[in-house]
N, C-alpha and C. Protein backbone atom coordinates (compact mmCIF):
# COMPACT_ATOMS: atom_id res chain seq x y z
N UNK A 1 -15.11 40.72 -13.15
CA UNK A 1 -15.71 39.69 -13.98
C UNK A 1 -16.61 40.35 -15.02
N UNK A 2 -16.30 40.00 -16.04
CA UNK A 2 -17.23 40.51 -17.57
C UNK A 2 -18.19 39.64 -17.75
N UNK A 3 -19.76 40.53 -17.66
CA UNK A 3 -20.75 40.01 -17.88
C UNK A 3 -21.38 40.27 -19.32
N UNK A 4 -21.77 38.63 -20.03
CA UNK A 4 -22.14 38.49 -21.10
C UNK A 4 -23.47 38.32 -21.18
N UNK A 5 -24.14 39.22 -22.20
CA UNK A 5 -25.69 39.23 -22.60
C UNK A 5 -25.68 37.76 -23.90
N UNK A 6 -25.18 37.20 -24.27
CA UNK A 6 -24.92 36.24 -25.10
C UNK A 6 -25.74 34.71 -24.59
N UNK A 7 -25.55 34.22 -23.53
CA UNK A 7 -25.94 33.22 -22.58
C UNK A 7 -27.66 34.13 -22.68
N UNK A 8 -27.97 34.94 -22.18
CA UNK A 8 -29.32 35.55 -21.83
C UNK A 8 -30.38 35.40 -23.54
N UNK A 9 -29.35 35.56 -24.46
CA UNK A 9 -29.99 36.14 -26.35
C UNK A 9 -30.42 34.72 -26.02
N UNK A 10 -29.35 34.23 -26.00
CA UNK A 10 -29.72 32.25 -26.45
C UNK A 10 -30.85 31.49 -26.00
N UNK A 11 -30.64 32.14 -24.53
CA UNK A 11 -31.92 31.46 -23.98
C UNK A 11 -33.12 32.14 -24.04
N UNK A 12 -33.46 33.11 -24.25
CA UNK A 12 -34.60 34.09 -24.95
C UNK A 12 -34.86 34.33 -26.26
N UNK A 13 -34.28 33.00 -27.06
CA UNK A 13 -34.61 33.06 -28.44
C UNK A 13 -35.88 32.52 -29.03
N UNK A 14 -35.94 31.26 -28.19
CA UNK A 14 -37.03 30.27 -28.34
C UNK A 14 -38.30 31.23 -28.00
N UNK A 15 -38.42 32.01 -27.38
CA UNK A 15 -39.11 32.78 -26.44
C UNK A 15 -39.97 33.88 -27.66
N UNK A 16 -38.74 34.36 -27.67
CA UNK A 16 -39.31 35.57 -29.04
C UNK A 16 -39.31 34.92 -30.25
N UNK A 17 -39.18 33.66 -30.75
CA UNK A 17 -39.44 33.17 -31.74
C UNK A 17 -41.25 32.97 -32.02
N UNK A 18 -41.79 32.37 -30.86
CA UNK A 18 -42.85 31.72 -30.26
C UNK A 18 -43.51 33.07 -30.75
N UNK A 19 -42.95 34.03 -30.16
CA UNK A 19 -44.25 35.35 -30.21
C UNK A 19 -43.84 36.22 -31.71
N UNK A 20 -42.72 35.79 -32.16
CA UNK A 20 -42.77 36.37 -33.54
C UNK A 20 -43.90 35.39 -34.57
N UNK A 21 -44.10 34.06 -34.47
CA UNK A 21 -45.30 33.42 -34.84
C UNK A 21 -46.33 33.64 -34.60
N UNK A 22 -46.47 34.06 -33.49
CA UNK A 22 -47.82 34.54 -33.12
C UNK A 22 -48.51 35.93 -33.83
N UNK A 23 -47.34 36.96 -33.79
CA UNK A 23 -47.61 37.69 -33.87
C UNK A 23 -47.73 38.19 -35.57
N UNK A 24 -47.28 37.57 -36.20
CA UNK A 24 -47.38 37.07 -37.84
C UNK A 24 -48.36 35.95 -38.16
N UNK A 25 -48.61 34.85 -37.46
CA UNK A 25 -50.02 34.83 -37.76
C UNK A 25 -50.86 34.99 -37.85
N UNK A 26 -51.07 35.99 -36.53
CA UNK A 26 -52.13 36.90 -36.45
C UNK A 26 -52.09 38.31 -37.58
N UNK A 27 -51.05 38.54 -37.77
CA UNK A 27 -51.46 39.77 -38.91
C UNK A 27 -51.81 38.85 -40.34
N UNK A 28 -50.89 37.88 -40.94
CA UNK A 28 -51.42 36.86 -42.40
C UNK A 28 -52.38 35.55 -42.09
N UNK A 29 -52.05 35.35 -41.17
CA UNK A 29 -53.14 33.77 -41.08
C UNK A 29 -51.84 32.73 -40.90
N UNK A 30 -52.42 31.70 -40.95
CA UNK A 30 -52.04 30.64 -39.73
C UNK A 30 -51.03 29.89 -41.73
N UNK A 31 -51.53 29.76 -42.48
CA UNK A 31 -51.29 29.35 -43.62
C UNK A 31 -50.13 30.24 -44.64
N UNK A 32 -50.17 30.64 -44.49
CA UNK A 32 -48.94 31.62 -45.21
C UNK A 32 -48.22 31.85 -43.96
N UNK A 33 -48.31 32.20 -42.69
CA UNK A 33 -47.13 32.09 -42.07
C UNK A 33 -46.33 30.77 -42.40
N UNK A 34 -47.21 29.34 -42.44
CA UNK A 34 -46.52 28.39 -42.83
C UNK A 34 -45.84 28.75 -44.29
N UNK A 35 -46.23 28.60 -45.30
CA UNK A 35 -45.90 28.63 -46.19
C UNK A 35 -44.50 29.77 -46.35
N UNK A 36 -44.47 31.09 -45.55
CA UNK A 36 -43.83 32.01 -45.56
C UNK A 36 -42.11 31.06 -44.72
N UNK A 37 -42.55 30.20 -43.63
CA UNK A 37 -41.29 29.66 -42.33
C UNK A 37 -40.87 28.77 -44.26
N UNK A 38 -42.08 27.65 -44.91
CA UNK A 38 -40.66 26.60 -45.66
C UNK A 38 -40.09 27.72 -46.52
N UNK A 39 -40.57 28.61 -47.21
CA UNK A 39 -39.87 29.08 -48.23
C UNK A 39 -38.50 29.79 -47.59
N UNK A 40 -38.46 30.13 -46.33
CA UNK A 40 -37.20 30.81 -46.08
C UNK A 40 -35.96 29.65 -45.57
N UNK A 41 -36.50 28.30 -45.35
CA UNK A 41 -35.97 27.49 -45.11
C UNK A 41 -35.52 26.86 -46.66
N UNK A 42 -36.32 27.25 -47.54
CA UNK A 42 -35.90 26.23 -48.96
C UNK A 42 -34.51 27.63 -48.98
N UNK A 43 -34.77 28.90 -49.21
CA UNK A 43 -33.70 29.76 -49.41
C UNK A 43 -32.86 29.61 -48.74
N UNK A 44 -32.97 29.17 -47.48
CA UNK A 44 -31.93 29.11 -46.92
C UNK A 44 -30.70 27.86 -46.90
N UNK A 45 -31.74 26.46 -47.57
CA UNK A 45 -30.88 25.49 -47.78
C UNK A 45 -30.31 25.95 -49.12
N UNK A 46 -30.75 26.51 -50.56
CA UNK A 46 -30.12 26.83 -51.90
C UNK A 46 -28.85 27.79 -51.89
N UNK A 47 -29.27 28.86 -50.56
CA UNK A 47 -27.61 29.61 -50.20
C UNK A 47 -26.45 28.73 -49.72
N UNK A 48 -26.98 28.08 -48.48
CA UNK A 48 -25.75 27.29 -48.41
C UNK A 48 -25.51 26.23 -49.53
N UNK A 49 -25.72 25.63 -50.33
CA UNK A 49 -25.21 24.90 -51.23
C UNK A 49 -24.93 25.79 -52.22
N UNK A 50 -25.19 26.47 -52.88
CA UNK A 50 -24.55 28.17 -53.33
C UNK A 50 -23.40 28.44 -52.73
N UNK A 51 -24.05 29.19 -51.91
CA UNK A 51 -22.47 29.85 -51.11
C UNK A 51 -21.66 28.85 -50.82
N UNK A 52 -22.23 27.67 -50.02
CA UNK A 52 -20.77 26.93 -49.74
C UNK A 52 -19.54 26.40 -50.80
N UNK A 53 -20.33 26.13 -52.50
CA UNK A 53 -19.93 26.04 -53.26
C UNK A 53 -18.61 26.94 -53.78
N UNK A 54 -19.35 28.24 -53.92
CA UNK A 54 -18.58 29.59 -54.29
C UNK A 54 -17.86 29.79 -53.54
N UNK A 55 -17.30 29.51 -52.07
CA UNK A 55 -16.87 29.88 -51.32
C UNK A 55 -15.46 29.16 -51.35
N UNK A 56 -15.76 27.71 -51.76
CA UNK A 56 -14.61 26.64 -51.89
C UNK A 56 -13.97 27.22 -53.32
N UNK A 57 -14.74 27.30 -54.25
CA UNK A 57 -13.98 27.39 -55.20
C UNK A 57 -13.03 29.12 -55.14
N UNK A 58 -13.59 30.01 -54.16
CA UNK A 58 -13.26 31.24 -54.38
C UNK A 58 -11.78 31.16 -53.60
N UNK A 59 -11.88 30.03 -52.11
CA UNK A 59 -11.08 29.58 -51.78
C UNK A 59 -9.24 29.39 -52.90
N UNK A 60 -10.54 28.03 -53.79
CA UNK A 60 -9.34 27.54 -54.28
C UNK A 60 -8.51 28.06 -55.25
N UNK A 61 -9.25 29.57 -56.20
CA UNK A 61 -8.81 30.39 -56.45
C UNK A 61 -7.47 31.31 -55.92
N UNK A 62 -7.84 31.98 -54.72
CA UNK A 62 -6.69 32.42 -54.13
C UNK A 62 -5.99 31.53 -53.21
N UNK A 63 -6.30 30.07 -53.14
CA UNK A 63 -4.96 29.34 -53.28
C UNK A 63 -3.97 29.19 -54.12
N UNK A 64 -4.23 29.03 -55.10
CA UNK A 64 -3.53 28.99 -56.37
C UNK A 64 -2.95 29.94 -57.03
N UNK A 65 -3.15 31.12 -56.86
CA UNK A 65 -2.57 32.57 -56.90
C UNK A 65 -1.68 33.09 -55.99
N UNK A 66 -1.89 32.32 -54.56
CA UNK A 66 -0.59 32.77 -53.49
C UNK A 66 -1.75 33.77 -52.76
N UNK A 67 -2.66 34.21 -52.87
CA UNK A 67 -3.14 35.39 -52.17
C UNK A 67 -3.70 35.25 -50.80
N UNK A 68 -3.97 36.07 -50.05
CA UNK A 68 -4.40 35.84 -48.62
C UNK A 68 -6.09 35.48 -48.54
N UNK A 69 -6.98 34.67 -48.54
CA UNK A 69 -8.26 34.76 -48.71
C UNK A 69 -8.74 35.02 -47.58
N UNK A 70 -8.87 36.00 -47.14
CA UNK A 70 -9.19 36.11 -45.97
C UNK A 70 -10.95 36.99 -46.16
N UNK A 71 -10.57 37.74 -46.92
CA UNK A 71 -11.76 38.13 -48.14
C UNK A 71 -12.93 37.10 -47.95
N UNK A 72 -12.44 36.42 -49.08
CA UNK A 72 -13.14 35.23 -49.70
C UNK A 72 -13.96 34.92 -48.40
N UNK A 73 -12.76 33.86 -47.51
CA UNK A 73 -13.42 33.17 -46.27
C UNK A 73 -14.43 33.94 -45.61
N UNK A 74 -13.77 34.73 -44.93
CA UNK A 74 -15.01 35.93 -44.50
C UNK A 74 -16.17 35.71 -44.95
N UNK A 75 -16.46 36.82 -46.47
CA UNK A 75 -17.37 36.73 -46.56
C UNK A 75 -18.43 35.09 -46.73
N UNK A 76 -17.28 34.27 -47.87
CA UNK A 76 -18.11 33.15 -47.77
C UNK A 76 -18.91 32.35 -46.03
N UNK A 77 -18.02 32.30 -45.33
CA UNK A 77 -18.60 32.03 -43.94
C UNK A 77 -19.96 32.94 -43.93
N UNK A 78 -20.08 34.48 -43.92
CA UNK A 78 -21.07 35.01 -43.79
C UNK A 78 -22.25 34.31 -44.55
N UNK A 79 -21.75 34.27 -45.98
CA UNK A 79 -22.96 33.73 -46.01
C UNK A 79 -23.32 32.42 -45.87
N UNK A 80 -22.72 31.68 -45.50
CA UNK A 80 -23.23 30.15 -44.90
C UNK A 80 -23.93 30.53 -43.73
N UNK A 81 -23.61 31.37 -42.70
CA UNK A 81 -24.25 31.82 -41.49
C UNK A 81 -25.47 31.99 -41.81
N UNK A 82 -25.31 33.31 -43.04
CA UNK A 82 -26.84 33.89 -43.43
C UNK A 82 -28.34 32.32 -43.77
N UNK A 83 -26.94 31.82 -44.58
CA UNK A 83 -28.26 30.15 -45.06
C UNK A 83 -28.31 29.93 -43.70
N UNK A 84 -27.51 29.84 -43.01
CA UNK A 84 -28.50 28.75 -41.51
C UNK A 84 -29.38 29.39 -40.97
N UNK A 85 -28.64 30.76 -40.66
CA UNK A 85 -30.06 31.45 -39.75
C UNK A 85 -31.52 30.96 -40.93
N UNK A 86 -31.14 31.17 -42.23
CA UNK A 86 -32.88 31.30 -42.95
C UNK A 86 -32.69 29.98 -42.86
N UNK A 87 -32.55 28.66 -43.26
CA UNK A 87 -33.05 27.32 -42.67
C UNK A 87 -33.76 27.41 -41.16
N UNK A 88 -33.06 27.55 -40.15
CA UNK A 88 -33.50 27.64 -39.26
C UNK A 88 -35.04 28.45 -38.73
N UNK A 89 -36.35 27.52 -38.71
CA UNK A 89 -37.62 28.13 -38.74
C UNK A 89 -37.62 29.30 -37.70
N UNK A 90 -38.33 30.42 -38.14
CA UNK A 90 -38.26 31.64 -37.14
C UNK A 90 -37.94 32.55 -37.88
N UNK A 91 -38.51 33.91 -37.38
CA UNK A 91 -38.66 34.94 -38.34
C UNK A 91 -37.33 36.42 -37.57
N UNK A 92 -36.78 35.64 -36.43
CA UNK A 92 -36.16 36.88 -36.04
C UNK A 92 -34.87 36.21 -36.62
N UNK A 93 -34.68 34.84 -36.97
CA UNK A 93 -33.68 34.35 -37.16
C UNK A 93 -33.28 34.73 -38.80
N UNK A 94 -34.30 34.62 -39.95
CA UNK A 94 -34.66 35.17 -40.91
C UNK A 94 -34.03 36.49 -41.11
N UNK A 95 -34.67 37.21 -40.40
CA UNK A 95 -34.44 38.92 -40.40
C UNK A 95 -32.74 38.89 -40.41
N UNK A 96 -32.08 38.48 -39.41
CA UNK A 96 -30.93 38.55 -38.70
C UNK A 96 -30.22 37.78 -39.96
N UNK A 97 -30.80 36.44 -41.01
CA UNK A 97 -30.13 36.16 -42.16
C UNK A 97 -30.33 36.84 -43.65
N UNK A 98 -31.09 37.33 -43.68
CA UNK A 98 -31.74 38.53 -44.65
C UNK A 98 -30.33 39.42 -44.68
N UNK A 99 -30.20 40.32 -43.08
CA UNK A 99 -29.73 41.25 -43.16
C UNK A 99 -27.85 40.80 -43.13
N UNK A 100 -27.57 39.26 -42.93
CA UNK A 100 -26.22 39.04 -43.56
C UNK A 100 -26.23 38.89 -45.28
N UNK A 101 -27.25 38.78 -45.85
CA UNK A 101 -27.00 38.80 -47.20
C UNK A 101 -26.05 39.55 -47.83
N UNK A 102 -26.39 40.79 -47.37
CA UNK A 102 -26.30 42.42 -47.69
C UNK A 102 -24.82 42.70 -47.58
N UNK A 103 -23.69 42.90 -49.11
CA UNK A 103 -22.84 42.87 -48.94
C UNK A 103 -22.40 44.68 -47.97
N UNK A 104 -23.21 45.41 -47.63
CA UNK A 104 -22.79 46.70 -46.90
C UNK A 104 -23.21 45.92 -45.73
N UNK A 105 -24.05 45.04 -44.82
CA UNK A 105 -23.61 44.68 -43.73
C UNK A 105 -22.21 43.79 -43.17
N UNK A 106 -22.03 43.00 -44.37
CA UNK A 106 -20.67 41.67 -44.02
C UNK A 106 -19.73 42.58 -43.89
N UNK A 107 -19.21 43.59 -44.82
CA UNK A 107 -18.01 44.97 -44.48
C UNK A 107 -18.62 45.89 -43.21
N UNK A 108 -19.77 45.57 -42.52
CA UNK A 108 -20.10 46.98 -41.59
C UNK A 108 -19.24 45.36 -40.24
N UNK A 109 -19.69 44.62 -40.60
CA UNK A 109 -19.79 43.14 -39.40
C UNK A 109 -18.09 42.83 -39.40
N UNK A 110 -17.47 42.94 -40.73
CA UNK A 110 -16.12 42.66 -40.77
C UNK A 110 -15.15 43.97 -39.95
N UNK A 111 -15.70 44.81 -40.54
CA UNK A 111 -15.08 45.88 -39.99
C UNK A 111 -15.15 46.47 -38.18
N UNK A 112 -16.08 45.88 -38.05
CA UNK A 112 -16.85 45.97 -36.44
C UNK A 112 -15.95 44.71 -35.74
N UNK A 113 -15.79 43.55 -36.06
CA UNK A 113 -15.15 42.27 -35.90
C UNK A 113 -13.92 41.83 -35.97
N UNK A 114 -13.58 42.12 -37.44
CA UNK A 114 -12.32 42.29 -37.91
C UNK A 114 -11.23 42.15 -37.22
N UNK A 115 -10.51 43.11 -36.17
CA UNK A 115 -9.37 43.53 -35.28
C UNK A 115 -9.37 42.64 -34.52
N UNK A 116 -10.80 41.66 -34.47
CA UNK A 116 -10.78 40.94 -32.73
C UNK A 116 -10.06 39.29 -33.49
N UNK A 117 -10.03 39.41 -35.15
CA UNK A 117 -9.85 38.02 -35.54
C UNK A 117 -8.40 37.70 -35.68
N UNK A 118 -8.00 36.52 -35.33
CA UNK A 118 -6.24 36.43 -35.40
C UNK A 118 -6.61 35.14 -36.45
N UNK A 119 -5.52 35.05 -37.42
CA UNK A 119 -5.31 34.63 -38.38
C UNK A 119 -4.06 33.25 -38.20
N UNK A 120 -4.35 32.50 -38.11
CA UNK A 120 -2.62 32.46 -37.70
C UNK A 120 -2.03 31.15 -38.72
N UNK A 121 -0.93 30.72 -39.12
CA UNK A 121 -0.70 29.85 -40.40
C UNK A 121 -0.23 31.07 -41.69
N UNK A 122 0.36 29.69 -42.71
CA UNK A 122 0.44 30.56 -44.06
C UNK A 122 -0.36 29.75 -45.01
N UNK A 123 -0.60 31.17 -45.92
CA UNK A 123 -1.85 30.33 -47.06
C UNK A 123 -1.10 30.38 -47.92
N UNK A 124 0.41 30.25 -47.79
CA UNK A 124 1.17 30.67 -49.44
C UNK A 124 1.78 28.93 -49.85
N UNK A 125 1.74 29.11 -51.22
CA UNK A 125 2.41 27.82 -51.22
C UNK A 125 3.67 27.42 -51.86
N UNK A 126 4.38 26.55 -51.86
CA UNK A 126 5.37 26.97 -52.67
C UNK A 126 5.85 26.70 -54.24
N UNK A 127 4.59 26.57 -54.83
CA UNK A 127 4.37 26.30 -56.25
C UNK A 127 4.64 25.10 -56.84
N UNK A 128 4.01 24.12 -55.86
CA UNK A 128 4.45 22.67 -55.85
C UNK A 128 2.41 22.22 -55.11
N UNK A 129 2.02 22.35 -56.31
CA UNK A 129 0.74 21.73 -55.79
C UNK A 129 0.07 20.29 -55.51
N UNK A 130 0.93 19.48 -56.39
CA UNK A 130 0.42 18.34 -55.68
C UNK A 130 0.93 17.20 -55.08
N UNK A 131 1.54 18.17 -54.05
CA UNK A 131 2.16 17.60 -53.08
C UNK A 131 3.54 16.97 -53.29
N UNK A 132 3.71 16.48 -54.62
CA UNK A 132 5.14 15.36 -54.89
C UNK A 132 5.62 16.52 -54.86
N UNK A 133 6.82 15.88 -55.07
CA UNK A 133 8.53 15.96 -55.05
C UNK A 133 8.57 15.94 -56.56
N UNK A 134 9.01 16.80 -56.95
CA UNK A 134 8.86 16.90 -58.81
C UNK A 134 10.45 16.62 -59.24
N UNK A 135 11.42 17.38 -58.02
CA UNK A 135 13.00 17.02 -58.96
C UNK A 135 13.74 17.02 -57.95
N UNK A 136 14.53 15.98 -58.12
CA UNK A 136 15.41 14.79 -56.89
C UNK A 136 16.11 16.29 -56.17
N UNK A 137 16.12 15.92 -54.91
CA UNK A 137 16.91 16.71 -54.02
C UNK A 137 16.46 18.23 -54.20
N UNK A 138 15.10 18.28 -54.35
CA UNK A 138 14.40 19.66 -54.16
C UNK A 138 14.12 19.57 -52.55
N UNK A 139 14.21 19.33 -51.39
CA UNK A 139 13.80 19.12 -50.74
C UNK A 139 14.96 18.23 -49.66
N UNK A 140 15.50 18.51 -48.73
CA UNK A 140 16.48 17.99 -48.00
C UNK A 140 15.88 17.02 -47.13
N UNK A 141 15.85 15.90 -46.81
CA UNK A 141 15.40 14.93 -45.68
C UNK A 141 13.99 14.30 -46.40
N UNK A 142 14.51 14.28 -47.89
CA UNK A 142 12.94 13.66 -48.66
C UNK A 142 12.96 12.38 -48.40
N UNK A 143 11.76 11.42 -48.36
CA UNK A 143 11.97 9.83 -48.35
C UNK A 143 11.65 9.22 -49.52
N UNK A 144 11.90 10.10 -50.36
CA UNK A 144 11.27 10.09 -51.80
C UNK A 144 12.17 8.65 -53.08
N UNK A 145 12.30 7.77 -53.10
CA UNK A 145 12.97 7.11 -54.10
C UNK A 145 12.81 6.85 -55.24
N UNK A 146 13.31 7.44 -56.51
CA UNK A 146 12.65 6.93 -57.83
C UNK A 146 13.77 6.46 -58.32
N UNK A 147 12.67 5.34 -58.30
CA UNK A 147 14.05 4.32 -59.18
C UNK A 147 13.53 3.71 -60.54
N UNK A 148 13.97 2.98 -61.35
CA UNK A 148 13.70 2.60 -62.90
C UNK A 148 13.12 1.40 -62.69
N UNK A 149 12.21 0.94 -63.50
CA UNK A 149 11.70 -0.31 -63.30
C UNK A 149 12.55 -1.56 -63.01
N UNK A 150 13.86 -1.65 -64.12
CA UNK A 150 14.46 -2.72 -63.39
C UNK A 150 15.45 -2.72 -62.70
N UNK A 151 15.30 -1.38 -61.64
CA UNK A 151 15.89 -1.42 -60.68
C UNK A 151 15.02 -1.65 -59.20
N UNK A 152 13.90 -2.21 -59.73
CA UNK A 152 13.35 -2.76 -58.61
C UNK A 152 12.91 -4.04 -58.05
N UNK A 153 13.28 -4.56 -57.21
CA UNK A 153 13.20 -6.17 -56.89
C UNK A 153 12.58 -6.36 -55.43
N UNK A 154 12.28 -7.44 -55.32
CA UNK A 154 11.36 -7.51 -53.82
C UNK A 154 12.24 -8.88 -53.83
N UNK A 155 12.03 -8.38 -52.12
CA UNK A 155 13.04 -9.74 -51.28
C UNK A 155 12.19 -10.22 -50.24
N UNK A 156 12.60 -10.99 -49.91
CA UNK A 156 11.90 -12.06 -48.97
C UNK A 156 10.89 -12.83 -49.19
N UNK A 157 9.77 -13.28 -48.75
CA UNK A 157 9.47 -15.03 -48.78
C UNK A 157 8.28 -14.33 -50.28
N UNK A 158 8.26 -15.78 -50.53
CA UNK A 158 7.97 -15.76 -51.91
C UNK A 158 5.90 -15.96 -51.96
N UNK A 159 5.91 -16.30 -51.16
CA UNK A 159 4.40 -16.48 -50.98
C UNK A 159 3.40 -15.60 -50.01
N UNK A 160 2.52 -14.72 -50.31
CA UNK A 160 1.98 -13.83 -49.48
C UNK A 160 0.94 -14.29 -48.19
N UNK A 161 1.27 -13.94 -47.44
CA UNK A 161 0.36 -14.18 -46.21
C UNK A 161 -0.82 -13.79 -46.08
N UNK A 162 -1.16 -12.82 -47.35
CA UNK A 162 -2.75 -12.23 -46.99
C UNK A 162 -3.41 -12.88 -48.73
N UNK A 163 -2.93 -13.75 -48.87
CA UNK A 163 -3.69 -14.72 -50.05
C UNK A 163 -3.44 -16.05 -49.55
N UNK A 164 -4.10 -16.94 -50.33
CA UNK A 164 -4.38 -18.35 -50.18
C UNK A 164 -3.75 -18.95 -51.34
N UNK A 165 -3.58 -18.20 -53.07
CA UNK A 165 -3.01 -18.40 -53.90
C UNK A 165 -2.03 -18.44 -53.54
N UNK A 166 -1.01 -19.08 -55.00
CA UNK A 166 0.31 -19.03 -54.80
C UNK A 166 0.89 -17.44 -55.17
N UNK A 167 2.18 -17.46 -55.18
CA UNK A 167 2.65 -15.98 -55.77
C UNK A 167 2.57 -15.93 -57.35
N UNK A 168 2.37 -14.59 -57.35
CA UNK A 168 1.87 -14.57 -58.65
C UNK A 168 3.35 -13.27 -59.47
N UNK A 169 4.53 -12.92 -58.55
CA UNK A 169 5.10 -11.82 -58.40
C UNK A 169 6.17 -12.08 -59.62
N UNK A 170 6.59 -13.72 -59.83
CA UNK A 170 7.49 -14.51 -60.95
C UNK A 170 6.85 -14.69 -61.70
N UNK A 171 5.26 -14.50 -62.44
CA UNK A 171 4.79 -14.46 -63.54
C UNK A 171 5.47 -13.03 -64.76
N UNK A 172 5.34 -13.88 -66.26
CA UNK A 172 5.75 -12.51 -67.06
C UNK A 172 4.53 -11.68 -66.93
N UNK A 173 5.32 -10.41 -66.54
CA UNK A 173 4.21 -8.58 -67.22
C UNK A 173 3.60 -9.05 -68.54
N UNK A 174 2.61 -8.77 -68.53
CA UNK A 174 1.89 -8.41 -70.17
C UNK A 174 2.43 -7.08 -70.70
């Protein structure tokens, strides 16, 4: 049986958080430690709306090119991580999002990580982005029908069940 220090970090976080306050208030004062916890929390909410931003669009970039974003995702995830840890009040949590900023840690973390990640799906597409059916019988088992305006007619009862009006379907088009 493989024993995990992970369960032990988690629950000894609150712990060393408590005494990383302490121990920073006592070196600046009770007032700039405050002031020091919102500002890493304001940075940390402006990255994630940053990064999460850049991340979609970097996304939608190498969607649209066919390429593998695996890049992109990566790092963008990192740094959404990095914004939560700094939202999240606490200074070891900070440190630990500080030091995902740092594009030589996300390649030291990817590369350390990397091998253990399985990928699985395709990100390729087949140059048909939005979604339709662009030309009849591209596509075998389509449910696709285009037909000409006056080749279209509606059958059955003449008055709708989810109105109270009459039908309005035998009026002329403008």
């Amino acid at each position: 049986m493989r024993f995990s220090f992970l369960p032990i970090v988690i629950l000894m976080m609150p712990i060393l958080e408590i005494a990383g306050f302490i121990v920073v208030g006592k070196a600046i004062g009770l007032w700039l430690t405050l002031a020091l916890v919102l500002f890493t929390s304001f940075l940390g909410l402006l990255i994630l709306r940053v990064g999460g931003i850049g991340m979609v669009r970097n996304l939608q970039d190498a969607g649209r090119t066919g390429a593998q974003p695996a890049d992109e995702l990566v790092n963008g995830a990192m740094r959404v991580v990095a914004g939560i840890l700094l939202f999240i009040p606490g200074f070891i949590t900070d440190i630990l999002g500080l030091l995902l900023l740092s594009p030589a840690i996300r390649r030291f973390m990817w590369k350390a990580f990397g091998p253990r990640v399985v990928v699985g799906g395709s990100f390729r597409q087949s140059g048909n982005y939005s979604g339709y059916q662009t030309s009849p019988g591209a596509r075998s088992g389509s449910k696709v029908v285009d037909l000409e305006e006056e080749e279209f007619h509606r059958d059955g009862p003449k008055d709708s069940p989810w109105s109270s009006r009459p039908d309005d379907r035998d009026l002329p088009k403008p």
